[in-house]
C-alpha atoms as a PDB file:
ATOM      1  CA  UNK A   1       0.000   0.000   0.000  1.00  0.00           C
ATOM      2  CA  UNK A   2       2.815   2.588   0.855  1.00  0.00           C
ATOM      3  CA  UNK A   3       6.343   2.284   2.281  1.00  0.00           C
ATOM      4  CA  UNK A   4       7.228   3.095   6.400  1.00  0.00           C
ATOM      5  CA  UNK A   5      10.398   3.916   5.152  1.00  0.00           C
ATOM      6  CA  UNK A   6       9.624   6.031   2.081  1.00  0.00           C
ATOM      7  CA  UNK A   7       7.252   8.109   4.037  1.00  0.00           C
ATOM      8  CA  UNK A   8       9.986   8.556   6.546  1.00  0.00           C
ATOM      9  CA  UNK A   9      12.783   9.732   3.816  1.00  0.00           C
ATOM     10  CA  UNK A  10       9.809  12.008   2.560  1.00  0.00           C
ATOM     11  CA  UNK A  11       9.061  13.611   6.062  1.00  0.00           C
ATOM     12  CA  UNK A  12      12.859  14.065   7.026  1.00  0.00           C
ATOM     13  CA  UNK A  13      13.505  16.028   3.914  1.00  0.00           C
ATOM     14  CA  UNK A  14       9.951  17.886   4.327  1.00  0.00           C
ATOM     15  CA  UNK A  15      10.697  18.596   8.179  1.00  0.00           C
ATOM     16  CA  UNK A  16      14.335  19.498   6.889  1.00  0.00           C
ATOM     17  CA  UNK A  17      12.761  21.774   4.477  1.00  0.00           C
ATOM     18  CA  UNK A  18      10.730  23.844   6.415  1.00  0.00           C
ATOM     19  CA  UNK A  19      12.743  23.644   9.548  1.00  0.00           C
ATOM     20  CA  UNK A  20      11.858  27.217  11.324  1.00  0.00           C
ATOM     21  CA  UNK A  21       8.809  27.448   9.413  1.00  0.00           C
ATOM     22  CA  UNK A  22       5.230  27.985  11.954  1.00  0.00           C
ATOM     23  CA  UNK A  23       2.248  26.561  11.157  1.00  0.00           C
ATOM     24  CA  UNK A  24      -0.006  29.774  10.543  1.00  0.00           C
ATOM     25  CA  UNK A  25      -1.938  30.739  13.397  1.00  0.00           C
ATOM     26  CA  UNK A  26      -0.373  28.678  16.421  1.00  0.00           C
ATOM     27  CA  UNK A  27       3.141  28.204  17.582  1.00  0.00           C
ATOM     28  CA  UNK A  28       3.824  24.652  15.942  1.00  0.00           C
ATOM     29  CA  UNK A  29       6.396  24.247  13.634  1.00  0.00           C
ATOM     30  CA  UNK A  30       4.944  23.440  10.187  1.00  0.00           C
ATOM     31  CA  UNK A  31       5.841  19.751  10.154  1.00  0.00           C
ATOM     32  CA  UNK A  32       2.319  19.337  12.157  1.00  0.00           C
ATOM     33  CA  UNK A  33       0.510  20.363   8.469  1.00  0.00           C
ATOM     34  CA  UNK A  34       2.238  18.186   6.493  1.00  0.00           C
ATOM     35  CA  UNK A  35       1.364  15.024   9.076  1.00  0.00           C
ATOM     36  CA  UNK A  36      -2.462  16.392   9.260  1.00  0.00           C
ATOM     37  CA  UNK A  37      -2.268  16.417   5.565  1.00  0.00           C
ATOM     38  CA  UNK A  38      -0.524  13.113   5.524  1.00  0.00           C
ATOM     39  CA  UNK A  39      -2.699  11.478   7.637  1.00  0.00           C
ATOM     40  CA  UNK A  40      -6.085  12.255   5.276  1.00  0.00           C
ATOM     41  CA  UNK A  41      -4.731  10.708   2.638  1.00  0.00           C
ATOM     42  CA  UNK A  42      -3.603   7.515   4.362  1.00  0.00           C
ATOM     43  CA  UNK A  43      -7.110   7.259   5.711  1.00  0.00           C
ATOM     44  CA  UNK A  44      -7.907   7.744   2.542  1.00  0.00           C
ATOM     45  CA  UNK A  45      -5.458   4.731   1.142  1.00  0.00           C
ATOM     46  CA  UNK A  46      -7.107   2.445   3.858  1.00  0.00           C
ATOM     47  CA  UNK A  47     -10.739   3.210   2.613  1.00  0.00           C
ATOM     48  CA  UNK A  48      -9.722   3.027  -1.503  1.00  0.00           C
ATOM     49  CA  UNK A  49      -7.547   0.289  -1.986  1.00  0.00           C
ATOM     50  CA  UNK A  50      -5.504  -0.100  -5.310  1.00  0.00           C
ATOM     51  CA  UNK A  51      -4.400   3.561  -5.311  1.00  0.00           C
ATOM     52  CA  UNK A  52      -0.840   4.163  -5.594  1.00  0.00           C
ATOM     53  CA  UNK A  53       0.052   4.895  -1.715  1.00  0.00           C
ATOM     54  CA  UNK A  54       3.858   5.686  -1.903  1.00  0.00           C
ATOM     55  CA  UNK A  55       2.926   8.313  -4.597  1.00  0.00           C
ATOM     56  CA  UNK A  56      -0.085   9.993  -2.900  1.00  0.00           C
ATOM     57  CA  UNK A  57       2.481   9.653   0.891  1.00  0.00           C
ATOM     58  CA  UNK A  58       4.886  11.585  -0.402  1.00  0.00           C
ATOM     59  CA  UNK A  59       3.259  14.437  -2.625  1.00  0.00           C
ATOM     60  CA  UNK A  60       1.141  14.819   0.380  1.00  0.00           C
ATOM     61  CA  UNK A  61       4.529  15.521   2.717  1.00  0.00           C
ATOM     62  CA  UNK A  62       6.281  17.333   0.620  1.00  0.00           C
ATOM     63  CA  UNK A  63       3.175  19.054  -1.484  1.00  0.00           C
ATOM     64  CA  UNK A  64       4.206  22.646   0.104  1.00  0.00           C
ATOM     65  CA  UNK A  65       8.714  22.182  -0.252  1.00  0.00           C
ATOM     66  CA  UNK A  66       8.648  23.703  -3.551  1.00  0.00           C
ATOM     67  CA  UNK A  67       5.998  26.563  -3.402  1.00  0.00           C
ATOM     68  CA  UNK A  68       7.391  27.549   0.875  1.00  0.00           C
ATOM     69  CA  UNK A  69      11.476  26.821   0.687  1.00  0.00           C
ATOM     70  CA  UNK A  70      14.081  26.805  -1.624  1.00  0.00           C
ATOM     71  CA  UNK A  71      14.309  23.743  -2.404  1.00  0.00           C
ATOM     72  CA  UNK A  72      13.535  22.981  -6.113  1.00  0.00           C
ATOM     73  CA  UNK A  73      12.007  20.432  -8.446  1.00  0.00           C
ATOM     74  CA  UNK A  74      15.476  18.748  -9.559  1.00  0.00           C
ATOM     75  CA  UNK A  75      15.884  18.216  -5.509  1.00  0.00           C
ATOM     76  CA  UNK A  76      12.860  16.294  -5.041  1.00  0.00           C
ATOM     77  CA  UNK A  77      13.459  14.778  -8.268  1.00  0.00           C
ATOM     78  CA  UNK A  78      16.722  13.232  -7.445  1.00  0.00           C
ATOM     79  CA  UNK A  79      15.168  12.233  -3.905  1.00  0.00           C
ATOM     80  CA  UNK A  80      12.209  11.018  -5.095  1.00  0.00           C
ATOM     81  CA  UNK A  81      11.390  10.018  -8.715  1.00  0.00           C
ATOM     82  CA  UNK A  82      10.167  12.358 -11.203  1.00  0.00           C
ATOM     83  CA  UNK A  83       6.304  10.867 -10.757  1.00  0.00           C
ATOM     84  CA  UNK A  84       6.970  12.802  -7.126  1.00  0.00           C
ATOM     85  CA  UNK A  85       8.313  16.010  -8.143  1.00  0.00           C
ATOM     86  CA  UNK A  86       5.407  16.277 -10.872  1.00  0.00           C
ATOM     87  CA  UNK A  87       2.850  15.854  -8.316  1.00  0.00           C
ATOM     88  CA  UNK A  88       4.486  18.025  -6.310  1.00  0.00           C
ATOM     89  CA  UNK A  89       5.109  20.791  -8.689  1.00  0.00           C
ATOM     90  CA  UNK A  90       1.460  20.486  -9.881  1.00  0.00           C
ATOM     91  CA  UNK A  91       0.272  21.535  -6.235  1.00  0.00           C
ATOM     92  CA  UNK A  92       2.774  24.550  -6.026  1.00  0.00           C
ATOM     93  CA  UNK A  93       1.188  27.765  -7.318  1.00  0.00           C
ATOM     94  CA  UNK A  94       2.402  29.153  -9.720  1.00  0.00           C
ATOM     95  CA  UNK A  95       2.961  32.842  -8.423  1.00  0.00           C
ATOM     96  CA  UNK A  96       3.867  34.547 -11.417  1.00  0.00           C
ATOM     97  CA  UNK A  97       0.575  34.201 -11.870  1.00  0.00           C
ATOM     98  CA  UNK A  98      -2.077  36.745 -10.865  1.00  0.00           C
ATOM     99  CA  UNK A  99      -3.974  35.713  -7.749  1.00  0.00           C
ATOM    100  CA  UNK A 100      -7.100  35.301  -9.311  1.00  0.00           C
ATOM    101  CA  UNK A 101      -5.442  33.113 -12.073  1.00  0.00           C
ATOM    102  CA  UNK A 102      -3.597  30.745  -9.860  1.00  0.00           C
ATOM    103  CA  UNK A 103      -6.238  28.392  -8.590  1.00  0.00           C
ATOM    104  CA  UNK A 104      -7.522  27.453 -11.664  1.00  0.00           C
ATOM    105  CA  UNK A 105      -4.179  26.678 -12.884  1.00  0.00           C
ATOM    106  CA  UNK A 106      -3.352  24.583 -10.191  1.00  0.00           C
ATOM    107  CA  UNK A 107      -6.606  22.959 -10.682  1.00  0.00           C
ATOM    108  CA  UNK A 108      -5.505  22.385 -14.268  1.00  0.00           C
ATOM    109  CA  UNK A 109      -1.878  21.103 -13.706  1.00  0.00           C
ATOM    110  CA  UNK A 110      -2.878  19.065 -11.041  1.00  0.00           C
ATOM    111  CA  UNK A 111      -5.819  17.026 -13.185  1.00  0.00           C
ATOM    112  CA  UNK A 112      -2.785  16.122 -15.814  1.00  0.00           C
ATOM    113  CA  UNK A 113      -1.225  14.245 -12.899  1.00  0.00           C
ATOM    114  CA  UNK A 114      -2.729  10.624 -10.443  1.00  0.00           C
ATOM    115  CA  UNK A 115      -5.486  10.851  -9.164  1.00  0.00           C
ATOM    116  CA  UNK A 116      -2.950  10.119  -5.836  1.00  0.00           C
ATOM    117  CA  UNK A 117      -1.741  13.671  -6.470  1.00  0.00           C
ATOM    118  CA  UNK A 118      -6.112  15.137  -6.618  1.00  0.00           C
ATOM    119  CA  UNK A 119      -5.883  13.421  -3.145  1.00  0.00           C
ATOM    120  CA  UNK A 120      -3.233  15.500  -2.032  1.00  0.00           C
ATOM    121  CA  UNK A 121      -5.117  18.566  -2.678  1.00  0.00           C
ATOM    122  CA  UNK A 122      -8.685  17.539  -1.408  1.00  0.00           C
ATOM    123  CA  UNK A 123      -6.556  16.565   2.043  1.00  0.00           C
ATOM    124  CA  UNK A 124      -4.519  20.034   2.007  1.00  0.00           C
ATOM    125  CA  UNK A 125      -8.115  21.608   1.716  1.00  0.00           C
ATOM    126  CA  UNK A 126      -9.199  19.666   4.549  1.00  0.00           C
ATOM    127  CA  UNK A 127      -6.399  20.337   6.948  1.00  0.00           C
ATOM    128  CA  UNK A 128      -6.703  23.969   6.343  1.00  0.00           C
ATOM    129  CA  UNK A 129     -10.117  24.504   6.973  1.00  0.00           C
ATOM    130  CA  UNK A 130      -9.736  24.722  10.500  1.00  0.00           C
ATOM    131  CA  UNK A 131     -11.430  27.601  12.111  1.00  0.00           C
ATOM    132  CA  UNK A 132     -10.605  30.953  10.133  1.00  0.00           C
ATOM    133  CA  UNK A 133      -8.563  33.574  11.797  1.00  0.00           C
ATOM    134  CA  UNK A 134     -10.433  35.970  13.859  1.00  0.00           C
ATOM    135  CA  UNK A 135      -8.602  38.658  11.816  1.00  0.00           C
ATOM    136  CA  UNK A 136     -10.175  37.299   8.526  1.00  0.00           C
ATOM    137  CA  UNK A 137     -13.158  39.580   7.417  1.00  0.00           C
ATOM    138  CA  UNK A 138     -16.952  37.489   6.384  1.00  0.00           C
ATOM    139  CA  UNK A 139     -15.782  38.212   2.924  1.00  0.00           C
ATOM    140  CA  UNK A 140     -12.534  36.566   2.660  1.00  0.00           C
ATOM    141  CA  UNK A 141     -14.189  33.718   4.951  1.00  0.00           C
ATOM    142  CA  UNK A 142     -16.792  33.389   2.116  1.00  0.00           C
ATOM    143  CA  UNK A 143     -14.270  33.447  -0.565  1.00  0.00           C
ATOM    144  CA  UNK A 144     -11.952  30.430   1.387  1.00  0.00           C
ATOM    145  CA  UNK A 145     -14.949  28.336   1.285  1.00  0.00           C
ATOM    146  CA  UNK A 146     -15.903  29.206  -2.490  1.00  0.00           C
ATOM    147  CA  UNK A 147     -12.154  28.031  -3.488  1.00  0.00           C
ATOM    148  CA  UNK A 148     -12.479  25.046  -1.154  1.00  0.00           C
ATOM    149  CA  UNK A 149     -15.493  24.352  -2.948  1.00  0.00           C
ATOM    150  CA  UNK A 150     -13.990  24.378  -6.418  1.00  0.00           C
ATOM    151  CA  UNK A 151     -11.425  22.480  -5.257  1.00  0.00           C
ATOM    152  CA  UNK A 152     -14.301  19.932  -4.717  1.00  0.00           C
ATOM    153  CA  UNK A 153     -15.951  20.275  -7.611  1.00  0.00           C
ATOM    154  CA  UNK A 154     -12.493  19.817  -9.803  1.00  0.00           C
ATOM    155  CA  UNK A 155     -11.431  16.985  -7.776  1.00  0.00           C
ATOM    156  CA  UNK A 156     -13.790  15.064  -5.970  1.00  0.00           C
ATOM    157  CA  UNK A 157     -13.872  11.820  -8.120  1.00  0.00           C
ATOM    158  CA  UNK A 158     -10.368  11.291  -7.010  1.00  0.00           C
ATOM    159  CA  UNK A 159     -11.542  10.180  -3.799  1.00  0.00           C
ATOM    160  CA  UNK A 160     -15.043   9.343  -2.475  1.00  0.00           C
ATOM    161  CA  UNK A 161     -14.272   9.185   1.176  1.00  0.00           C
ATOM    162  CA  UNK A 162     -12.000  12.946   0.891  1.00  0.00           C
ATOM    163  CA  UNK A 163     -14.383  14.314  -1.250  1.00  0.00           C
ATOM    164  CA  UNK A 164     -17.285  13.515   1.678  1.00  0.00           C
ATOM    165  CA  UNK A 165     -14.476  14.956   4.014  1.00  0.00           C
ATOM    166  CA  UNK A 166     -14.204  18.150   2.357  1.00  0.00           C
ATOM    167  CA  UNK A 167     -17.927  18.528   1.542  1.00  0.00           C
ATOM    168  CA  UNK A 168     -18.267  17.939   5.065  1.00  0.00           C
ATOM    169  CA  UNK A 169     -15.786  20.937   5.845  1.00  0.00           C
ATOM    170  CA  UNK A 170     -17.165  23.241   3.616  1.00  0.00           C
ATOM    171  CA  UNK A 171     -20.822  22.957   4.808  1.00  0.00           C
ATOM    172  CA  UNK A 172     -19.556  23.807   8.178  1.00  0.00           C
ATOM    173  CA  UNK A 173     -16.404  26.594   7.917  1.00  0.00           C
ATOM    174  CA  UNK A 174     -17.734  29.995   9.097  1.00  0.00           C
END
């Protein structure tokens, strides 16, 4: 189903990676999104069997390296495999982009790839719609949901038990 000791090698370099980095909002170091994110999709795995695990493990640790460090494609690449470093350039945004722009293009990229890498995204969806910042005005609460809910509507028949997840999520983030 997946490897113990791939997703180790993925997390090291992920933790590695980000080492320094917060998770938005508390005082944990960022590791604890990539093992929330993690963690969906091997739930995920255990419900939809036949899925590619060590693929959807791995895009799902290291799904933010590229867009939040320096580290770069050829990195994960070498590290990795190429099927990897595809996946997980599909999820980076592409920030030459304009912000409007770059969701849909992610959406795009990331339908060329698995559907172990649409996983990756319905989970990161899921692990960020915690509770919004008290900061956050209704609007950009409103618009969140909206792009957690395209997310959905790109993705869903990746995965029936994330896409129930994130449906779930959505009806319920105010």
């Amino acid at each position: 189903m997946w490897s113990q000791d791939r997703y180790l090698a993925a997390y090291h370099f992920a933790a590695r990676a980000h080492q320094g980095q917060i998770y938005p909002g508390t005082e944990l170091p960022y590791s604890i999104h990539l093992a929330f994110v993690s963690m969906e999709v091997i739930a995920a795995l255990r419900d939809e069997p036949g899925r590619d695990g060590d693929l959807a493990v791995q895009c799902a640790l290291l799904h933010d390296v590229i867009e939040d460090t320096p580290v770069g494609y050829a990195e994960i690449a070498a590290a990795f495999g190429t099927p990897v470093a595809d996946g997980v350039l599909a999820l980076t945004k592409d920030e030459s982009l304009p912000h409007a722009a770059q969701m849909a293009d992610s959406l795009r990229r990331i339908r060329r790839q698995p559907p172990e890498v649409w996983m990756v995204k319905l989970a990161d969806r899921i692990s960020n719609l915690q509770p919004p910042p008290a900061y956050w005005t209704a609007e950009k609460v409103a618009r969140y949901r909206d792009e957690a809910a395209q997310i959905y509507a790109a993705l869903a028949e990746a995965s029936p038990s994330l896409a129930a997840r994130l449906h779930a999520k959505i009806a319920g983030y105010r």
